[in-house]
C-alpha atoms as a PDB file:
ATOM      1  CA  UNK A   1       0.000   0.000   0.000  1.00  0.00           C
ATOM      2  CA  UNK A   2       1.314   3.168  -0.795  1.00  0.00           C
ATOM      3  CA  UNK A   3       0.880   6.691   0.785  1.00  0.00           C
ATOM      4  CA  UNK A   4      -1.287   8.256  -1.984  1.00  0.00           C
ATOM      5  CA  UNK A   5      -3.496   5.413  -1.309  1.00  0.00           C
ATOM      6  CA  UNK A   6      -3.810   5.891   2.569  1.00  0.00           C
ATOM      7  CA  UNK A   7      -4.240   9.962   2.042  1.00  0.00           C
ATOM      8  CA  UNK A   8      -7.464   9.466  -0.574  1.00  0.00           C
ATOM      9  CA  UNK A   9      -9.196   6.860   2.229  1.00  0.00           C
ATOM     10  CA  UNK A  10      -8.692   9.482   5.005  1.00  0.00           C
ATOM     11  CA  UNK A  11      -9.965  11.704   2.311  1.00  0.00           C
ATOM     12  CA  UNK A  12     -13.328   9.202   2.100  1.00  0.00           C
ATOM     13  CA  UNK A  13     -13.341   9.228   6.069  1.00  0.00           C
ATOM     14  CA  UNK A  14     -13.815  12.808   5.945  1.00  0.00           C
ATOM     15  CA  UNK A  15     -16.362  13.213   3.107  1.00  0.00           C
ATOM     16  CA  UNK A  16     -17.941  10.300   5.418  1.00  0.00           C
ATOM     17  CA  UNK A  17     -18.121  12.164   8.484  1.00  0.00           C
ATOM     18  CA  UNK A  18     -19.140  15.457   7.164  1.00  0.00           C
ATOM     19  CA  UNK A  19     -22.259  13.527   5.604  1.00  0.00           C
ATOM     20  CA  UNK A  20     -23.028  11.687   8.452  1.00  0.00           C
ATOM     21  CA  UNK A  21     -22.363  15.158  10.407  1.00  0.00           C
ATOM     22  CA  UNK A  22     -25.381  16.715   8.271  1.00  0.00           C
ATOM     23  CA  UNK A  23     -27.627  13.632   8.859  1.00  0.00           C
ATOM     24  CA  UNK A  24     -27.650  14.070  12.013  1.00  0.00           C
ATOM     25  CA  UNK A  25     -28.347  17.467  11.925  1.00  0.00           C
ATOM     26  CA  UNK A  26     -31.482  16.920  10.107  1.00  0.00           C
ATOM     27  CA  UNK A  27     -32.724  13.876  12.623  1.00  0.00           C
ATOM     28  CA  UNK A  28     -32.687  16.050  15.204  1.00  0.00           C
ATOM     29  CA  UNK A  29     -34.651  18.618  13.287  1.00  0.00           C
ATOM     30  CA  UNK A  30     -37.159  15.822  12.318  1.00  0.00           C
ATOM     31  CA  UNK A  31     -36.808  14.613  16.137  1.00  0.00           C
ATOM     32  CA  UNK A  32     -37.858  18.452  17.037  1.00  0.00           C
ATOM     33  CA  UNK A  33     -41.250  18.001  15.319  1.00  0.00           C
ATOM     34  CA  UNK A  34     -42.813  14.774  15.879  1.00  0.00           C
ATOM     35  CA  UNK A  35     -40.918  13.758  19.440  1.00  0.00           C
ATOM     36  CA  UNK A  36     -40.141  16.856  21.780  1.00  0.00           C
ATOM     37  CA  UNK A  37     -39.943  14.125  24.531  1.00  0.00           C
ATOM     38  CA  UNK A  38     -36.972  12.427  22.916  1.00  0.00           C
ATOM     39  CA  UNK A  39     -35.901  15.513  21.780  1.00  0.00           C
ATOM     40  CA  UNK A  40     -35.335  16.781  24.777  1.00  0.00           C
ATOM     41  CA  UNK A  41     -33.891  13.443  26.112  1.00  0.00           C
ATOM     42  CA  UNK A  42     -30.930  13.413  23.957  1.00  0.00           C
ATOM     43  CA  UNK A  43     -30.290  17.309  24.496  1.00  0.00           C
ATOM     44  CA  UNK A  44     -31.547  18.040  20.695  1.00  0.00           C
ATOM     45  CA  UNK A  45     -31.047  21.596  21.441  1.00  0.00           C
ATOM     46  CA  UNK A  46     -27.189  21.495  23.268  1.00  0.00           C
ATOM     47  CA  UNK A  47     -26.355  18.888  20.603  1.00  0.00           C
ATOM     48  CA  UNK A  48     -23.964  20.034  18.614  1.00  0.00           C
ATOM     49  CA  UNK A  49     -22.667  23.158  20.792  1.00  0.00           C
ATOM     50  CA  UNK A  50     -19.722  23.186  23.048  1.00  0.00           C
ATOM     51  CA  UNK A  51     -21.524  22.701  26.178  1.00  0.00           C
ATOM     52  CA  UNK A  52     -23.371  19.579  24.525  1.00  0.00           C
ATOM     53  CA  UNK A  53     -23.406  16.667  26.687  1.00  0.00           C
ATOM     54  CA  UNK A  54     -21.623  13.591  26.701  1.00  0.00           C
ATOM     55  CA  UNK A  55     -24.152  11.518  28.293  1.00  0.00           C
ATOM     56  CA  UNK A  56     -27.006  12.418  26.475  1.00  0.00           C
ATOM     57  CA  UNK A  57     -25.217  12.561  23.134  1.00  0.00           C
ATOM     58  CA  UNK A  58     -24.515   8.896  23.489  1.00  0.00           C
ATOM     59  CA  UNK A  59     -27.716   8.001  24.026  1.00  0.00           C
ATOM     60  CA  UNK A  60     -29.061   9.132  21.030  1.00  0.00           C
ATOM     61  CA  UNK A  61     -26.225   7.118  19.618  1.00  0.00           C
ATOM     62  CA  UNK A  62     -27.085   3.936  21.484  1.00  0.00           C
ATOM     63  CA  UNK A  63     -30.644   4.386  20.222  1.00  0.00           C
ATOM     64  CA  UNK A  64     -29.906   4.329  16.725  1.00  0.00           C
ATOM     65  CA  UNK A  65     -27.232   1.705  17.461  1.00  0.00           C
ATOM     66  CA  UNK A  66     -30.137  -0.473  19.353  1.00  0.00           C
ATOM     67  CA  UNK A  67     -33.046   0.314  16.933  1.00  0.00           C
ATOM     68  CA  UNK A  68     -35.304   1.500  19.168  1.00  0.00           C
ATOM     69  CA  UNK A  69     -36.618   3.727  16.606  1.00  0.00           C
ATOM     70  CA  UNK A  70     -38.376   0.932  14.693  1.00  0.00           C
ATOM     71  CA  UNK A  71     -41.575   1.251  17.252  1.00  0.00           C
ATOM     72  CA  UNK A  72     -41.530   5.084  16.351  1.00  0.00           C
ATOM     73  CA  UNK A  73     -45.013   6.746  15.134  1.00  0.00           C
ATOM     74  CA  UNK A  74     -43.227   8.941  12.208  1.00  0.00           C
ATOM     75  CA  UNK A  75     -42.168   6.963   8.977  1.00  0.00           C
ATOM     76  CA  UNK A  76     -39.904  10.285   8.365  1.00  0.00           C
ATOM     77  CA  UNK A  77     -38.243   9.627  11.432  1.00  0.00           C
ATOM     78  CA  UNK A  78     -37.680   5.923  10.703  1.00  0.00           C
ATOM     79  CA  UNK A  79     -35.960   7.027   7.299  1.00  0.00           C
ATOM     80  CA  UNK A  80     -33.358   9.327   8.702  1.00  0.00           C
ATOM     81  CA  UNK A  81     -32.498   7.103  11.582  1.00  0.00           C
ATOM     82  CA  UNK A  82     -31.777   4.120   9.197  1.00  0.00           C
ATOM     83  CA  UNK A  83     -29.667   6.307   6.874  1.00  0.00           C
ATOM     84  CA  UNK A  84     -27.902   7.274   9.870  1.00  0.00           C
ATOM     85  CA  UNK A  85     -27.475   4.032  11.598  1.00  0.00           C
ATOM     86  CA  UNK A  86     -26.156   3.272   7.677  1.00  0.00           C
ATOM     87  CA  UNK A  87     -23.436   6.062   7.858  1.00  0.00           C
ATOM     88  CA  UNK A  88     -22.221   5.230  11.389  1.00  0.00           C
ATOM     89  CA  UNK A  89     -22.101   1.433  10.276  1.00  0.00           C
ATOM     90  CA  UNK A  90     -19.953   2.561   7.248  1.00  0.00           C
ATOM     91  CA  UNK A  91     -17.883   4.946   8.578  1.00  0.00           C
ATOM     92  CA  UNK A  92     -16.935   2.365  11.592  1.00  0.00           C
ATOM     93  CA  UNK A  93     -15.983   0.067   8.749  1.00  0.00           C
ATOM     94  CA  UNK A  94     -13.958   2.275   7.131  1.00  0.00           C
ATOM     95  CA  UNK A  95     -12.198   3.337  10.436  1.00  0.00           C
ATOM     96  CA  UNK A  96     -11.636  -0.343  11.052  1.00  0.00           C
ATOM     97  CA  UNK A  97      -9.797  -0.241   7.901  1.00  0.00           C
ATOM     98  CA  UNK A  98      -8.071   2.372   8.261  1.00  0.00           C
ATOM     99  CA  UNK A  99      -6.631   1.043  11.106  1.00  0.00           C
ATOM    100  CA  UNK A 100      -5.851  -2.339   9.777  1.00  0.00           C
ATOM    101  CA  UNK A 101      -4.047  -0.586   7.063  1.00  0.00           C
ATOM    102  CA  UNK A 102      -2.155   1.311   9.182  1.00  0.00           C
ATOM    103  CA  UNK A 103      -0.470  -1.474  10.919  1.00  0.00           C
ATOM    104  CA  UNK A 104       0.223  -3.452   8.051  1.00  0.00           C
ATOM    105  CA  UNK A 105       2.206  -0.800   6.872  1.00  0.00           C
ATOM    106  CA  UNK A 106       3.845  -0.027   9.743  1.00  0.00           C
ATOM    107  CA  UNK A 107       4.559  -3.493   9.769  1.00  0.00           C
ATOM    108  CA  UNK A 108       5.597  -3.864   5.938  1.00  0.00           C
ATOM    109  CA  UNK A 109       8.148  -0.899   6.161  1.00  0.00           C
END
Protein backbone atom coordinates (compact mmCIF):
# COMPACT_ATOMS: atom_id res chain seq x y z
CA UNK A 1 0.00 0.00 0.00
CA UNK A 2 1.31 3.17 -0.79
CA UNK A 3 0.88 6.69 0.79
CA UNK A 4 -1.29 8.26 -1.98
CA UNK A 5 -3.50 5.41 -1.31
CA UNK A 6 -3.81 5.89 2.57
CA UNK A 7 -4.24 9.96 2.04
CA UNK A 8 -7.46 9.47 -0.57
CA UNK A 9 -9.20 6.86 2.23
CA UNK A 10 -8.69 9.48 5.00
CA UNK A 11 -9.97 11.70 2.31
CA UNK A 12 -13.33 9.20 2.10
CA UNK A 13 -13.34 9.23 6.07
CA UNK A 14 -13.82 12.81 5.95
CA UNK A 15 -16.36 13.21 3.11
CA UNK A 16 -17.94 10.30 5.42
CA UNK A 17 -18.12 12.16 8.48
CA UNK A 18 -19.14 15.46 7.16
CA UNK A 19 -22.26 13.53 5.60
CA UNK A 20 -23.03 11.69 8.45
CA UNK A 21 -22.36 15.16 10.41
CA UNK A 22 -25.38 16.72 8.27
CA UNK A 23 -27.63 13.63 8.86
CA UNK A 24 -27.65 14.07 12.01
CA UNK A 25 -28.35 17.47 11.93
CA UNK A 26 -31.48 16.92 10.11
CA UNK A 27 -32.72 13.88 12.62
CA UNK A 28 -32.69 16.05 15.20
CA UNK A 29 -34.65 18.62 13.29
CA UNK A 30 -37.16 15.82 12.32
CA UNK A 31 -36.81 14.61 16.14
CA UNK A 32 -37.86 18.45 17.04
CA UNK A 33 -41.25 18.00 15.32
CA UNK A 34 -42.81 14.77 15.88
CA UNK A 35 -40.92 13.76 19.44
CA UNK A 36 -40.14 16.86 21.78
CA UNK A 37 -39.94 14.13 24.53
CA UNK A 38 -36.97 12.43 22.92
CA UNK A 39 -35.90 15.51 21.78
CA UNK A 40 -35.33 16.78 24.78
CA UNK A 41 -33.89 13.44 26.11
CA UNK A 42 -30.93 13.41 23.96
CA UNK A 43 -30.29 17.31 24.50
CA UNK A 44 -31.55 18.04 20.69
CA UNK A 45 -31.05 21.60 21.44
CA UNK A 46 -27.19 21.50 23.27
CA UNK A 47 -26.36 18.89 20.60
CA UNK A 48 -23.96 20.03 18.61
CA UNK A 49 -22.67 23.16 20.79
CA UNK A 50 -19.72 23.19 23.05
CA UNK A 51 -21.52 22.70 26.18
CA UNK A 52 -23.37 19.58 24.52
CA UNK A 53 -23.41 16.67 26.69
CA UNK A 54 -21.62 13.59 26.70
CA UNK A 55 -24.15 11.52 28.29
CA UNK A 56 -27.01 12.42 26.47
CA UNK A 57 -25.22 12.56 23.13
CA UNK A 58 -24.51 8.90 23.49
CA UNK A 59 -27.72 8.00 24.03
CA UNK A 60 -29.06 9.13 21.03
CA UNK A 61 -26.23 7.12 19.62
CA UNK A 62 -27.09 3.94 21.48
CA UNK A 63 -30.64 4.39 20.22
CA UNK A 64 -29.91 4.33 16.72
CA UNK A 65 -27.23 1.71 17.46
CA UNK A 66 -30.14 -0.47 19.35
CA UNK A 67 -33.05 0.31 16.93
CA UNK A 68 -35.30 1.50 19.17
CA UNK A 69 -36.62 3.73 16.61
CA UNK A 70 -38.38 0.93 14.69
CA UNK A 71 -41.57 1.25 17.25
CA UNK A 72 -41.53 5.08 16.35
CA UNK A 73 -45.01 6.75 15.13
CA UNK A 74 -43.23 8.94 12.21
CA UNK A 75 -42.17 6.96 8.98
CA UNK A 76 -39.90 10.29 8.37
CA UNK A 77 -38.24 9.63 11.43
CA UNK A 78 -37.68 5.92 10.70
CA UNK A 79 -35.96 7.03 7.30
CA UNK A 80 -33.36 9.33 8.70
CA UNK A 81 -32.50 7.10 11.58
CA UNK A 82 -31.78 4.12 9.20
CA UNK A 83 -29.67 6.31 6.87
CA UNK A 84 -27.90 7.27 9.87
CA UNK A 85 -27.47 4.03 11.60
CA UNK A 86 -26.16 3.27 7.68
CA UNK A 87 -23.44 6.06 7.86
CA UNK A 88 -22.22 5.23 11.39
CA UNK A 89 -22.10 1.43 10.28
CA UNK A 90 -19.95 2.56 7.25
CA UNK A 91 -17.88 4.95 8.58
CA UNK A 92 -16.94 2.36 11.59
CA UNK A 93 -15.98 0.07 8.75
CA UNK A 94 -13.96 2.27 7.13
CA UNK A 95 -12.20 3.34 10.44
CA UNK A 96 -11.64 -0.34 11.05
CA UNK A 97 -9.80 -0.24 7.90
CA UNK A 98 -8.07 2.37 8.26
CA UNK A 99 -6.63 1.04 11.11
CA UNK A 100 -5.85 -2.34 9.78
CA UNK A 101 -4.05 -0.59 7.06
CA UNK A 102 -2.16 1.31 9.18
CA UNK A 103 -0.47 -1.47 10.92
CA UNK A 104 0.22 -3.45 8.05
CA UNK A 105 2.21 -0.80 6.87
CA UNK A 106 3.84 -0.03 9.74
CA UNK A 107 4.56 -3.49 9.77
CA UNK A 108 5.60 -3.86 5.94
CA UNK A 109 8.15 -0.90 6.16
Amino acid sequence: MNTVALFWALCVVCLINMARYYSLRALLVVLRGCDPLLYQYVDGSGFFTAHGQPGKQLRLVRYIFAQRYLDHHDPEFIRRCERVRGQFMLTSALCGLIAVSLIALAIWH
